[in-house]
PDB file of N, CA and C in Angstrom:
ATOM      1  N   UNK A   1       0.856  -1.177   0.000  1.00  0.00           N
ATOM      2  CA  UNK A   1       0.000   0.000   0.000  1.00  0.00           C
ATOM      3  C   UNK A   1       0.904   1.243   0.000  1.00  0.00           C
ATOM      4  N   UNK A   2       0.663   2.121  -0.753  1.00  0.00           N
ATOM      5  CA  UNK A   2       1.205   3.200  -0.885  1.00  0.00           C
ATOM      6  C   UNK A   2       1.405   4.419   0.291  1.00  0.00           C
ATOM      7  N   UNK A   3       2.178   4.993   0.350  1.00  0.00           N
ATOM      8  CA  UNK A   3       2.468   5.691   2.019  1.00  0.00           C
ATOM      9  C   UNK A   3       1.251   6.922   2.261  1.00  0.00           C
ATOM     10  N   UNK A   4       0.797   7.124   0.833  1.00  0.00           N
ATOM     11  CA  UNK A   4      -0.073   8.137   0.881  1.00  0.00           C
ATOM     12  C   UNK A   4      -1.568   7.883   1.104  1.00  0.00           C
ATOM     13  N   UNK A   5      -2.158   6.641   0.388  1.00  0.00           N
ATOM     14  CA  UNK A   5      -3.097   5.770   1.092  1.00  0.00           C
ATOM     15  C   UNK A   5      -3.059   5.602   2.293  1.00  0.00           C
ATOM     16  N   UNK A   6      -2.115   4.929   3.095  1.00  0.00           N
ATOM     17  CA  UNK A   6      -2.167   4.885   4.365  1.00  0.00           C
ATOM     18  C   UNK A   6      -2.132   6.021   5.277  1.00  0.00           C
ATOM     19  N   UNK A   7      -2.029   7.339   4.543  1.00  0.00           N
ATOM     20  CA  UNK A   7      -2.116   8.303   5.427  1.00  0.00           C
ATOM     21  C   UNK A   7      -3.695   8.689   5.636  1.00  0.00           C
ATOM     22  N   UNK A   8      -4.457   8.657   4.268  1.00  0.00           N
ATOM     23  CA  UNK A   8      -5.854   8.974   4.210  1.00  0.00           C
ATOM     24  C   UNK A   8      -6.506   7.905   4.886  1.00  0.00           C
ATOM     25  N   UNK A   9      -5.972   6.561   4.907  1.00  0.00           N
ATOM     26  CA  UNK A   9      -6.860   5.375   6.205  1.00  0.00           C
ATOM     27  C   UNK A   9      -6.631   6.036   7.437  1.00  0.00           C
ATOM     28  N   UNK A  10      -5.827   6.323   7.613  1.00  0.00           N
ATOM     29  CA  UNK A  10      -5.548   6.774   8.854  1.00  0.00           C
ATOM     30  C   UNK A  10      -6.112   7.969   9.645  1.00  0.00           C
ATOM     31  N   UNK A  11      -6.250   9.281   8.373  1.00  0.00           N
ATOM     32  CA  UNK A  11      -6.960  10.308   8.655  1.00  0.00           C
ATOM     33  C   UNK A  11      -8.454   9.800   8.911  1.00  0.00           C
ATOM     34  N   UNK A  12      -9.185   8.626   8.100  1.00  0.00           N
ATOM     35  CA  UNK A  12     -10.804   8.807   8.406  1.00  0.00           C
ATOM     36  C   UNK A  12     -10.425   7.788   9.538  1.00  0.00           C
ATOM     37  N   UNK A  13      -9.608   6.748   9.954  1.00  0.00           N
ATOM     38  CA  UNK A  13      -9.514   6.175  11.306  1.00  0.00           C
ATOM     39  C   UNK A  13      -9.576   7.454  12.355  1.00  0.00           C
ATOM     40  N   UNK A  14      -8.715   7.840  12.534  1.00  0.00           N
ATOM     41  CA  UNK A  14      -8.600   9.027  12.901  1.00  0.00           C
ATOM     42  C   UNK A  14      -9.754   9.954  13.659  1.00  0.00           C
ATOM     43  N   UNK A  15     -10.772  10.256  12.766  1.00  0.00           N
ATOM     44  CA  UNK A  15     -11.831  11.643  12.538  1.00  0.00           C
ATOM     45  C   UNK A  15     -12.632  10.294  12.764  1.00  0.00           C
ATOM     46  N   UNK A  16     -13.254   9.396  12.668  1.00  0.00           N
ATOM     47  CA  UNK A  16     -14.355   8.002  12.801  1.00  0.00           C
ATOM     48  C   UNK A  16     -14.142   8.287  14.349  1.00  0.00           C
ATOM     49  N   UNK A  17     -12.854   7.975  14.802  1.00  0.00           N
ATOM     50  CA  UNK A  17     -12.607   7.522  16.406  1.00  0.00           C
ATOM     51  C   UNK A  17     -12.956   8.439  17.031  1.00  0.00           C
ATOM     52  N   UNK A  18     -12.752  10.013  16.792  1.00  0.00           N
ATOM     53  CA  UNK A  18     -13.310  11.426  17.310  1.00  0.00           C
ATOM     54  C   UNK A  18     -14.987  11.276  17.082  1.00  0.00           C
ATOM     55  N   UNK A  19     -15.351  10.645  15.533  1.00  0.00           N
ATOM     56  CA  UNK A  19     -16.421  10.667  16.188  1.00  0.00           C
ATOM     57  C   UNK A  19     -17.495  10.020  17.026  1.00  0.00           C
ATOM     58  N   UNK A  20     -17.263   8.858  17.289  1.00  0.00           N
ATOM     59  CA  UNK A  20     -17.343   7.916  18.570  1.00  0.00           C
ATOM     60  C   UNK A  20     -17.603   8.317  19.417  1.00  0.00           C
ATOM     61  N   UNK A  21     -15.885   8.666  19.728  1.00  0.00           N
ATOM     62  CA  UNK A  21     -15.889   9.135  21.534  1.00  0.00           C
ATOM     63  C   UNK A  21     -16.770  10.326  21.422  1.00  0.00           C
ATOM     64  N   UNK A  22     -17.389  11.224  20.944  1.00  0.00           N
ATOM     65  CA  UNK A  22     -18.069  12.663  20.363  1.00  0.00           C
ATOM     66  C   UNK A  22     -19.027  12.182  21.251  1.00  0.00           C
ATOM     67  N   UNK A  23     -19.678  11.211  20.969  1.00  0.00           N
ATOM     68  CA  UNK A  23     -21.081  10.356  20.369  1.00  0.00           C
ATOM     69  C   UNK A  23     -21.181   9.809  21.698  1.00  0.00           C
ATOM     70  N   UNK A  24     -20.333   8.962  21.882  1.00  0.00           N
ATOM     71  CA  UNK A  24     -20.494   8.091  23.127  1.00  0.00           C
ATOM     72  C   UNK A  24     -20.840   8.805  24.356  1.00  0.00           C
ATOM     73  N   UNK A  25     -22.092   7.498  24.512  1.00  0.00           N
ATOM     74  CA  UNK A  25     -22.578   8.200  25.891  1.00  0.00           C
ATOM     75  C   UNK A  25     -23.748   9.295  25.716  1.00  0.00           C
ATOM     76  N   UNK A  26     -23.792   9.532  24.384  1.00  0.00           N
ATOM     77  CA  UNK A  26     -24.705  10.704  23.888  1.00  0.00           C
ATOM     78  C   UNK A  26     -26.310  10.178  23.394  1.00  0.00           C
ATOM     79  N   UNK A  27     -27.325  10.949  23.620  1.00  0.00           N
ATOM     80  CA  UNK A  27     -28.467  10.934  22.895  1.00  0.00           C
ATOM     81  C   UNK A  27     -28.645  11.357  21.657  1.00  0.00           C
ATOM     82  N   UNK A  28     -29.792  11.121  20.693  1.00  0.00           N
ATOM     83  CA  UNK A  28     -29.976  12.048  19.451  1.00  0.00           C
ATOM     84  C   UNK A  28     -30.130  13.265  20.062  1.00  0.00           C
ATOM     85  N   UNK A  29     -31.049  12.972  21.682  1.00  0.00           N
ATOM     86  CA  UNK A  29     -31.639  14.437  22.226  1.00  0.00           C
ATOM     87  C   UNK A  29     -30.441  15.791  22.435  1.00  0.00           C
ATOM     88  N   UNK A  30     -29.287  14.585  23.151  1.00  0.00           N
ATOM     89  CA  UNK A  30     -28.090  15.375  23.548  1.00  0.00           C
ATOM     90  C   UNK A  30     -27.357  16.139  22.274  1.00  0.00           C
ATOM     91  N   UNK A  31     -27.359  15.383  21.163  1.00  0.00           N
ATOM     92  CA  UNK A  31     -26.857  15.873  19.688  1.00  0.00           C
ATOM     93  C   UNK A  31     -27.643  16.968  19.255  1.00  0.00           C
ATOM     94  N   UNK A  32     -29.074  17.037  19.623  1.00  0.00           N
ATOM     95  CA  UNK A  32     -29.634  17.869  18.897  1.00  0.00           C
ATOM     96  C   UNK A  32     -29.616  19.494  19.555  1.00  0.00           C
ATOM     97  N   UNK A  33     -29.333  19.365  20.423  1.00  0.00           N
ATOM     98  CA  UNK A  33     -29.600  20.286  21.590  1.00  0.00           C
ATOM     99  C   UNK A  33     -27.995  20.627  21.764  1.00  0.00           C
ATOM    100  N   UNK A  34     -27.470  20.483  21.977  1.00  0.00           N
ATOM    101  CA  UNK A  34     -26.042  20.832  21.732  1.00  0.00           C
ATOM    102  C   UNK A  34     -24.958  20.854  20.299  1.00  0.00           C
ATOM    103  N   UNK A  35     -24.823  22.713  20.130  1.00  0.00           N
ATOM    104  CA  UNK A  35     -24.563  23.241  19.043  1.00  0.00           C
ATOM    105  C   UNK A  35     -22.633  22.791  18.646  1.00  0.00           C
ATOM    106  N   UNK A  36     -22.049  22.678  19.530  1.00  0.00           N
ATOM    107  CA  UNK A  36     -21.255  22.403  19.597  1.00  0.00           C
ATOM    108  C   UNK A  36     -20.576  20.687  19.616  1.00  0.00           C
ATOM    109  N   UNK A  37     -21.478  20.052  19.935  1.00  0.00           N
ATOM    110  CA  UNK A  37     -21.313  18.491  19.719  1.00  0.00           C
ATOM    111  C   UNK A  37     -21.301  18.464  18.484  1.00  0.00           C
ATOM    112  N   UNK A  38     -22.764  18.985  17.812  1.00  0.00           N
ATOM    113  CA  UNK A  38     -22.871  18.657  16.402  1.00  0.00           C
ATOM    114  C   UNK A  38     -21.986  19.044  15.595  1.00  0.00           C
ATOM    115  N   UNK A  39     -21.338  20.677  15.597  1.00  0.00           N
ATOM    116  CA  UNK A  39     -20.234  21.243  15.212  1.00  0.00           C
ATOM    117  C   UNK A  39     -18.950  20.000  14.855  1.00  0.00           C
ATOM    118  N   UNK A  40     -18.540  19.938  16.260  1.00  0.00           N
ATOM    119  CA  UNK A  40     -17.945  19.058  15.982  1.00  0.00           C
ATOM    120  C   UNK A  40     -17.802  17.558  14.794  1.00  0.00           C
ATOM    121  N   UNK A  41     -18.636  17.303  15.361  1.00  0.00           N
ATOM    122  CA  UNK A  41     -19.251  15.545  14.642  1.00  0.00           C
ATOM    123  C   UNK A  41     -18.986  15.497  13.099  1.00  0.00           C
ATOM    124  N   UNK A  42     -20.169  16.586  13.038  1.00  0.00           N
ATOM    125  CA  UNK A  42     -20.029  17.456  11.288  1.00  0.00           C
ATOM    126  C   UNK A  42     -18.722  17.630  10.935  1.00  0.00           C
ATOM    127  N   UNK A  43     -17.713  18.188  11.416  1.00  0.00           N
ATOM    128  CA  UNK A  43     -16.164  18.555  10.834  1.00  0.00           C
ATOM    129  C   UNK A  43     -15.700  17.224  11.109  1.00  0.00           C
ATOM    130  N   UNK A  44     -15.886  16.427  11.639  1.00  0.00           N
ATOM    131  CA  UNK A  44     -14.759  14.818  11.244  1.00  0.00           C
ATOM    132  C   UNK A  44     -15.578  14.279  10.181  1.00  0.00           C
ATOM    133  N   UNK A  45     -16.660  14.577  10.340  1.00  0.00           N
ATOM    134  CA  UNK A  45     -17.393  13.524   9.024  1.00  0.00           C
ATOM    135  C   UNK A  45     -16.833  14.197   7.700  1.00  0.00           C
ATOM    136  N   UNK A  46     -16.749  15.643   7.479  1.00  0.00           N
ATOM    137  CA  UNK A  46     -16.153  16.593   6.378  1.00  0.00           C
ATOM    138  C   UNK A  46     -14.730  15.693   6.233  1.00  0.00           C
ATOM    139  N   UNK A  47     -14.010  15.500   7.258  1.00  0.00           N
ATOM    140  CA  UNK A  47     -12.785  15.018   7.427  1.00  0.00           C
ATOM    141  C   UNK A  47     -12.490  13.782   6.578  1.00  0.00           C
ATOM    142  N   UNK A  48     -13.514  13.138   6.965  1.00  0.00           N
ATOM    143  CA  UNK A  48     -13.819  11.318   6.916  1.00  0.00           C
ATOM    144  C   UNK A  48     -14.349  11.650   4.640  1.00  0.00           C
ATOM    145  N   UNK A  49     -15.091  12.381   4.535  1.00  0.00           N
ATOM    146  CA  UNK A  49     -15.347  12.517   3.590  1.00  0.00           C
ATOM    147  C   UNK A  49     -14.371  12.758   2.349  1.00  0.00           C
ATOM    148  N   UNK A  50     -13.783  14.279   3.002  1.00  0.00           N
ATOM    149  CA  UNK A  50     -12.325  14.327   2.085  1.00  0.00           C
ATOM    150  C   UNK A  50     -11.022  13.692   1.850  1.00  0.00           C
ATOM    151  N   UNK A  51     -10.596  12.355   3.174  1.00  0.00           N
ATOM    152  CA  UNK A  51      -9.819  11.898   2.842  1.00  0.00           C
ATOM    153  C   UNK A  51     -10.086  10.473   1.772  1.00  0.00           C
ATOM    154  N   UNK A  52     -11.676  10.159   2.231  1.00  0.00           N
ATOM    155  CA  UNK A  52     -11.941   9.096   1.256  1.00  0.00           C
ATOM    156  C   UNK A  52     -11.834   9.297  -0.426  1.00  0.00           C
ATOM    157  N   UNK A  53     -12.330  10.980  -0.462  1.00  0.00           N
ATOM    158  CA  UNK A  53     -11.931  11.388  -1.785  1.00  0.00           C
ATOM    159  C   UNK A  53     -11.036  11.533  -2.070  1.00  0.00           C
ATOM    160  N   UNK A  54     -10.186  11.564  -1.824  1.00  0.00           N
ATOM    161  CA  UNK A  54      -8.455  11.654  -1.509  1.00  0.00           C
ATOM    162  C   UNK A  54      -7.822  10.316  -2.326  1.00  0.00           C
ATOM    163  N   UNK A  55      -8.196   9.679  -0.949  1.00  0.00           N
ATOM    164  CA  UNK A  55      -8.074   8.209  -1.315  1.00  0.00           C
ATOM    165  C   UNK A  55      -8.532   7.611  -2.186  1.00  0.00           C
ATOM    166  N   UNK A  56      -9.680   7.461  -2.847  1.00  0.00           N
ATOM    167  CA  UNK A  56     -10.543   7.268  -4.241  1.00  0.00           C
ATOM    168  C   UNK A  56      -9.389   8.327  -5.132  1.00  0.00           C
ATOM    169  N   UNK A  57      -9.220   9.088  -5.594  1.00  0.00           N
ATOM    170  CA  UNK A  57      -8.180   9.616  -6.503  1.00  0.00           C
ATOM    171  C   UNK A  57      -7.079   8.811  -6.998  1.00  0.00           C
ATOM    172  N   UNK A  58      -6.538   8.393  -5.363  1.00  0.00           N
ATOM    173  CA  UNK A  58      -5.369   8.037  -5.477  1.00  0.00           C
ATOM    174  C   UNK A  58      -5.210   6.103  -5.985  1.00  0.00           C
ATOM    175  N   UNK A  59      -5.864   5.635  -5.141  1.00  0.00           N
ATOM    176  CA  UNK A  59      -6.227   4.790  -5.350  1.00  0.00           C
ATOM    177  C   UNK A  59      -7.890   3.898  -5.263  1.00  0.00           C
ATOM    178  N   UNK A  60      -8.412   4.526  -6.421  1.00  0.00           N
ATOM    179  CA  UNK A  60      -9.830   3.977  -6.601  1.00  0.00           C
ATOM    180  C   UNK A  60     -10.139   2.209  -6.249  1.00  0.00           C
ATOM    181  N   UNK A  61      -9.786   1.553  -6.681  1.00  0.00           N
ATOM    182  CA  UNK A  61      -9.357  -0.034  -5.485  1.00  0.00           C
ATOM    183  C   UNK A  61      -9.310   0.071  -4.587  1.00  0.00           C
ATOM    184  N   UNK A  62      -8.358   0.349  -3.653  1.00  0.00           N
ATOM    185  CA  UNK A  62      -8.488   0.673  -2.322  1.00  0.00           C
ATOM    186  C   UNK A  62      -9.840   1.584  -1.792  1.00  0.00           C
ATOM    187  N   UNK A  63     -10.211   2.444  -2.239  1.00  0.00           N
ATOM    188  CA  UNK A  63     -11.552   3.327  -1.868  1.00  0.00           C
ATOM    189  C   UNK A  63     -12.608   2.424  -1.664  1.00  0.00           C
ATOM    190  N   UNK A  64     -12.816   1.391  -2.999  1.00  0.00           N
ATOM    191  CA  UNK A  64     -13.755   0.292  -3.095  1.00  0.00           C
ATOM    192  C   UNK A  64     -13.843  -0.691  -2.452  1.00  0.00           C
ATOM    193  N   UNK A  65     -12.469  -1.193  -1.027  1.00  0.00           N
ATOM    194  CA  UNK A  65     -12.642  -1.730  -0.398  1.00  0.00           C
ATOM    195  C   UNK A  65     -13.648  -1.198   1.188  1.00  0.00           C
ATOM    196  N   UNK A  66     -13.798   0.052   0.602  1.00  0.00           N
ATOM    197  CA  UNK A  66     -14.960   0.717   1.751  1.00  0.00           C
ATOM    198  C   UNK A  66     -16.211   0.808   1.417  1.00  0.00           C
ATOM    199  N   UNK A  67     -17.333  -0.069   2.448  1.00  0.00           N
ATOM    200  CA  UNK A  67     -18.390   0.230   1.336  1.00  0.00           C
ATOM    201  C   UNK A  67     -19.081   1.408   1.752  1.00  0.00           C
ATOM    202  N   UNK A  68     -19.841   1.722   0.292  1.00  0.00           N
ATOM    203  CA  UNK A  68     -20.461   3.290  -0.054  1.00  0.00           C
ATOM    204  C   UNK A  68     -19.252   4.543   0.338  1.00  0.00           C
ATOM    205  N   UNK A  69     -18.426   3.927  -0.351  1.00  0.00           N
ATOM    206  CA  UNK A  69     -17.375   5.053  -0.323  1.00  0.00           C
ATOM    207  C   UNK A  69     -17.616   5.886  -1.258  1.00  0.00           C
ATOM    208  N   UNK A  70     -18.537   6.400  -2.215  1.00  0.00           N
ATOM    209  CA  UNK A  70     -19.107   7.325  -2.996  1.00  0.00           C
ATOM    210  C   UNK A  70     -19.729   7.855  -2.185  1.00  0.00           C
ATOM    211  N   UNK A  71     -21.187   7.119  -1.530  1.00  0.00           N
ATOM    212  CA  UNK A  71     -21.844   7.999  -0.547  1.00  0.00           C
ATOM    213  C   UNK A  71     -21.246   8.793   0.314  1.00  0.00           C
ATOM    214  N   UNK A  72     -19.828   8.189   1.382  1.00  0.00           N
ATOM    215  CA  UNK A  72     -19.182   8.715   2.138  1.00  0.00           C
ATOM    216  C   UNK A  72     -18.752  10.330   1.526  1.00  0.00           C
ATOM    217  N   UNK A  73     -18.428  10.244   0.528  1.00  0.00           N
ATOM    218  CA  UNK A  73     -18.227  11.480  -0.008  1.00  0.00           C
ATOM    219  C   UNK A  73     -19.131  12.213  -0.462  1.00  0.00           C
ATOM    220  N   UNK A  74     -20.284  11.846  -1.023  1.00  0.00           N
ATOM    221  CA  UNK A  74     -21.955  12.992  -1.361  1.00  0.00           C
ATOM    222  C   UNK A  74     -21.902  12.895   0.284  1.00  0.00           C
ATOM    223  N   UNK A  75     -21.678  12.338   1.445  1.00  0.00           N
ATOM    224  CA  UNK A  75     -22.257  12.844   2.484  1.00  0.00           C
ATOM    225  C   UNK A  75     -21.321  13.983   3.031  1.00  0.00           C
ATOM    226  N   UNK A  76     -20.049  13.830   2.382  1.00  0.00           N
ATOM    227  CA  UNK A  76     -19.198  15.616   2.889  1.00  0.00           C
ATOM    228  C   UNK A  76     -19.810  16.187   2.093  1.00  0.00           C
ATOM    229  N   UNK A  77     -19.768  16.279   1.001  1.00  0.00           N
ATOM    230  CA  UNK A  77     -20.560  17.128   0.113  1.00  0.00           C
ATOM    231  C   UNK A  77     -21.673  18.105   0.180  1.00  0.00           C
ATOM    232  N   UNK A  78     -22.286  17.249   1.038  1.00  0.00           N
ATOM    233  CA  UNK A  78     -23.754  17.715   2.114  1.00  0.00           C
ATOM    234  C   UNK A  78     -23.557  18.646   2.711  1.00  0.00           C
ATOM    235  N   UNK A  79     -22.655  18.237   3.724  1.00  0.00           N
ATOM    236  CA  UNK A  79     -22.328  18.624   5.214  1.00  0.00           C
ATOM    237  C   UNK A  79     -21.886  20.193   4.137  1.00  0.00           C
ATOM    238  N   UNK A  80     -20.193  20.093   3.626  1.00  0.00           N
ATOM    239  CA  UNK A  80     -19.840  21.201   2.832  1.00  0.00           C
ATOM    240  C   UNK A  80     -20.939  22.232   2.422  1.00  0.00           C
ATOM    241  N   UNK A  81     -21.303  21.348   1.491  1.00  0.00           N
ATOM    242  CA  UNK A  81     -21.933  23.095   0.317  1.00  0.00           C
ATOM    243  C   UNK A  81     -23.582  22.945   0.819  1.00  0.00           C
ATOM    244  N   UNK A  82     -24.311  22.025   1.472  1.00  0.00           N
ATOM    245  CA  UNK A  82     -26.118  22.215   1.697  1.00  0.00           C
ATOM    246  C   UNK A  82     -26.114  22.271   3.217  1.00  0.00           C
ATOM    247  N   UNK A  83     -25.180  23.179   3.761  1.00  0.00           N
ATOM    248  CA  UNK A  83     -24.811  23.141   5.405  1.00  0.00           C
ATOM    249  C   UNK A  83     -26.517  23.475   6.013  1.00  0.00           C
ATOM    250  N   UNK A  84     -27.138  24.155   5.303  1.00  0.00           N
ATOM    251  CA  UNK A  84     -28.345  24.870   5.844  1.00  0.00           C
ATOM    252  C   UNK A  84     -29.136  23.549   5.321  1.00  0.00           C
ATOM    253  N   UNK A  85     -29.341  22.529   4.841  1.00  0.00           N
ATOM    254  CA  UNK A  85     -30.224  21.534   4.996  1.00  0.00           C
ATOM    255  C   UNK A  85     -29.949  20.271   5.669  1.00  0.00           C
ATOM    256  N   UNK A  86     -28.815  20.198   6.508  1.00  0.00           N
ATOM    257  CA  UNK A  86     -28.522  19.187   7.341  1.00  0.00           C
ATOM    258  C   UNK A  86     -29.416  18.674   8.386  1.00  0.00           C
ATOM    259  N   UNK A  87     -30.067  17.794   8.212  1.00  0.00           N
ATOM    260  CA  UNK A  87     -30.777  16.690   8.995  1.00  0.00           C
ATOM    261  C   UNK A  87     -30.126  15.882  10.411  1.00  0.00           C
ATOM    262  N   UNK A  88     -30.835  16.712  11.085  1.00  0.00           N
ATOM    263  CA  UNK A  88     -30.037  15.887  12.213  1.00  0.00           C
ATOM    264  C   UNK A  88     -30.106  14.256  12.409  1.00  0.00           C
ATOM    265  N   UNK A  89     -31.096  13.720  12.351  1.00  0.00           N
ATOM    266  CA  UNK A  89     -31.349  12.613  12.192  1.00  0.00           C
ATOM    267  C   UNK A  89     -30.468  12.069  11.109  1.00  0.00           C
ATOM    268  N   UNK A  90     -30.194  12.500   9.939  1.00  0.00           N
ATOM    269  CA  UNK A  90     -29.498  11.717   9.063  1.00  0.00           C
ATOM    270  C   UNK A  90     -28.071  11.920   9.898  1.00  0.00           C
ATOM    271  N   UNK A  91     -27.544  12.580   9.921  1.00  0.00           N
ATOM    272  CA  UNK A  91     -26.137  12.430  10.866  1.00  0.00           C
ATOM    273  C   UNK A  91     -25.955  11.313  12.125  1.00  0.00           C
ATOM    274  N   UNK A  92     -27.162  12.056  12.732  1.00  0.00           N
ATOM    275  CA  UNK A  92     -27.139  10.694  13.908  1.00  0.00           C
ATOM    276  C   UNK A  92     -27.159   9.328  13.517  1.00  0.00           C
ATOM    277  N   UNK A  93     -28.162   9.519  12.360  1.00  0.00           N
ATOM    278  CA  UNK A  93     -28.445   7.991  11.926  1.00  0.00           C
ATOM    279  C   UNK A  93     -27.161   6.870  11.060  1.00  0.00           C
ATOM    280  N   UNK A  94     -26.409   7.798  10.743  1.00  0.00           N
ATOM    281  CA  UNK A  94     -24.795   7.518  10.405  1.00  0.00           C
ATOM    282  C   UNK A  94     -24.136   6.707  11.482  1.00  0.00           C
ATOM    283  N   UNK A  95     -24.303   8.028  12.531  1.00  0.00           N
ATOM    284  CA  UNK A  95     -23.227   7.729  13.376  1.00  0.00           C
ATOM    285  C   UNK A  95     -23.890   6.596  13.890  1.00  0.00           C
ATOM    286  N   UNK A  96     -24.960   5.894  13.698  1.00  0.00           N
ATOM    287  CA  UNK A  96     -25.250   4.872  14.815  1.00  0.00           C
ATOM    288  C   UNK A  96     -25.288   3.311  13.867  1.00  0.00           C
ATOM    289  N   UNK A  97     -25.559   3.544  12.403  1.00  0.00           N
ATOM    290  CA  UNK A  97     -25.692   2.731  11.554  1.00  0.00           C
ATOM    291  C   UNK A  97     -24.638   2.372  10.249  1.00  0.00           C
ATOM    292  N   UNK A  98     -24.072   3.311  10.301  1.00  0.00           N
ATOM    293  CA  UNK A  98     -22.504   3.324   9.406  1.00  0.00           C
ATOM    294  C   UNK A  98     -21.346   3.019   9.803  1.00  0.00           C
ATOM    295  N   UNK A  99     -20.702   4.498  10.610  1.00  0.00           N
ATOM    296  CA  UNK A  99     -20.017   4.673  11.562  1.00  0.00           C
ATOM    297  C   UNK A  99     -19.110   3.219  12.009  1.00  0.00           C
ATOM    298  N   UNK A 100     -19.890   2.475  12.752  1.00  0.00           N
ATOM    299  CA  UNK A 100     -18.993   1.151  13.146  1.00  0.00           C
ATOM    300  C   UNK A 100     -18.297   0.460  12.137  1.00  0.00           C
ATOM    301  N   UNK A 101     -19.625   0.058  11.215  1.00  0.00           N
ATOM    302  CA  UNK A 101     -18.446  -1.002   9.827  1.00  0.00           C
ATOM    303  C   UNK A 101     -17.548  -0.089   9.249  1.00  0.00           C
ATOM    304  N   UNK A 102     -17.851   1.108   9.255  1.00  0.00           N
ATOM    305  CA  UNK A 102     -16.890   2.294   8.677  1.00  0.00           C
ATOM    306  C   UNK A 102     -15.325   1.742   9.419  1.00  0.00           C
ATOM    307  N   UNK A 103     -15.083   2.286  10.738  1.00  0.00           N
ATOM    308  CA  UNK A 103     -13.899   1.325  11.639  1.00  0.00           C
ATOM    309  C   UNK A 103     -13.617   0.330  11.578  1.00  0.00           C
ATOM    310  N   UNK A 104     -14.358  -0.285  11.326  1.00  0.00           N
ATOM    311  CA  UNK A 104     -14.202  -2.088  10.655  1.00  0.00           C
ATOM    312  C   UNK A 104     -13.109  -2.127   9.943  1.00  0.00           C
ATOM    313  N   UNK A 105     -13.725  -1.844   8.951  1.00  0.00           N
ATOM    314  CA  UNK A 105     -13.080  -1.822   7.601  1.00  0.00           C
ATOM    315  C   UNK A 105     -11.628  -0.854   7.447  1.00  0.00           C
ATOM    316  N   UNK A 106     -12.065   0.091   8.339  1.00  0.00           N
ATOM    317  CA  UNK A 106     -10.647   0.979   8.006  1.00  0.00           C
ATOM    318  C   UNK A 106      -9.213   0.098   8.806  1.00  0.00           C
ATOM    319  N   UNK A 107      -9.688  -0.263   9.932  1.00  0.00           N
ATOM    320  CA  UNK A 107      -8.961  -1.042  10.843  1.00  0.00           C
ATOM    321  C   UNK A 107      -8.358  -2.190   9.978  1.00  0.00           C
ATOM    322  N   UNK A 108      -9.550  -2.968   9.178  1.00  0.00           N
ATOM    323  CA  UNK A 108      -9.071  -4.202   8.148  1.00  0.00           C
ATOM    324  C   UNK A 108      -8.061  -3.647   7.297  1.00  0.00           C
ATOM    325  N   UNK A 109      -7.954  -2.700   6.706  1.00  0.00           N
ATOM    326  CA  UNK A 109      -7.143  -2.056   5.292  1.00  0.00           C
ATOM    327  C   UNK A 109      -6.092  -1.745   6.493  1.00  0.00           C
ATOM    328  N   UNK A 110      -6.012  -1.336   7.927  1.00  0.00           N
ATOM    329  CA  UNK A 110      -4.941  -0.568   8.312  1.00  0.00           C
ATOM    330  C   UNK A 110      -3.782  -1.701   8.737  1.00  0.00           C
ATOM    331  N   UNK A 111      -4.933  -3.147   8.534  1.00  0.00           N
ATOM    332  CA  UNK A 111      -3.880  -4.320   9.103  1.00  0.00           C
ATOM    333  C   UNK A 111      -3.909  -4.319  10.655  1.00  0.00           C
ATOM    334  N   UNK A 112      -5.376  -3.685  11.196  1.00  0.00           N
ATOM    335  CA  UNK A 112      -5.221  -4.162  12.678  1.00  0.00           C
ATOM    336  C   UNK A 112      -6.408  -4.691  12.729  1.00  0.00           C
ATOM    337  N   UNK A 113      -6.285  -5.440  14.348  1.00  0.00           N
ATOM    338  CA  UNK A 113      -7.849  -5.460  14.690  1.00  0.00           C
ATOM    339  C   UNK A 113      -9.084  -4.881  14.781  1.00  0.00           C
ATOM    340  N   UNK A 114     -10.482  -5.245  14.135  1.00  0.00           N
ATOM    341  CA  UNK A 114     -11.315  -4.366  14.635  1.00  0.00           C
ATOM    342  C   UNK A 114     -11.756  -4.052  15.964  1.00  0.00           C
ATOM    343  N   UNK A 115     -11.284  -5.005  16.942  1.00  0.00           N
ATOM    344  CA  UNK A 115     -11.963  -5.036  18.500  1.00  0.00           C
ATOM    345  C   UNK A 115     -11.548  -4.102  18.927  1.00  0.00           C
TER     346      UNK A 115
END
C-alpha cells in the first residue's frame, strides 16, 4: 500500500474515532440540543469525507474496499456546500448505523484489529 493511502486510512480512522468518543454516551436528544457536539461531529465527518476522496483519486481499489465510499463522499458534500439543509437525524443515523463497519473496515485495510 502506498504511504499516501495509508495516510488517508488513517486520517478517516482518525476523525471516525473522534467521532465515537463525540457520540459516546450521547443521545440524538443530547446531539440535537447541543450546538457544539454537532459542530464538531459534522467537521470529522467533512474530514472522513475528504480523505476518502483523496483516497478514491489516489487509489480507486483501495476506496472500493470501503463500502459506499461514494456515498461517504456525497455525504461531505452535504455537510460542505447544503450546510443549511442538514438533517439531524441523518447524521445521527450515520453515526449509529454506518459509523462502526466504517472502523471495521478501516482497521481491516490498516492491518489491525477491529476489537
Amino acid at each position: 500500500m502506498q504511504l499516501e493511502a495509508r495516510k488517508y486510512l488513517f486520517d478517516i480512522k482518525q476523525a471516525a474515532d473522534l467521532i465515537a468518543a463525540f457520540s459516546g454516551g450521547k443521545s440524538f436528544a443530547d446531539y440535537e440540543q447541543d450546538a457544539m457536539l454537532r459542530s464538531a461531529i459534522e467537521r470529522q465527518f467533512e474530514i472522513v469525507g475528504e480523505a476518502v476522496s483523496q483516497l478514491a483519486r489516489l487509489d480507486p481499489v483501495l476506496a472500493g474496499r470501503l463500502t459506499e465510499y461514494r456515498r461517504i463522499i456525497a455525504f461531505r458534500n452535504i455537510l460542505i456546500h447544503a450546510y443549511a439543509t442538514i438533517d439531524d437525524r441523518i447524521v445521527w443515523g450515520v453515526i449509529e448505523g454506518q459509523l462502526p463497519q466504517l472502523r471495521r473496515e478501516v482497521d481491516t485495510l490498516l492491518g489491525r484489529d477491529a476489537g
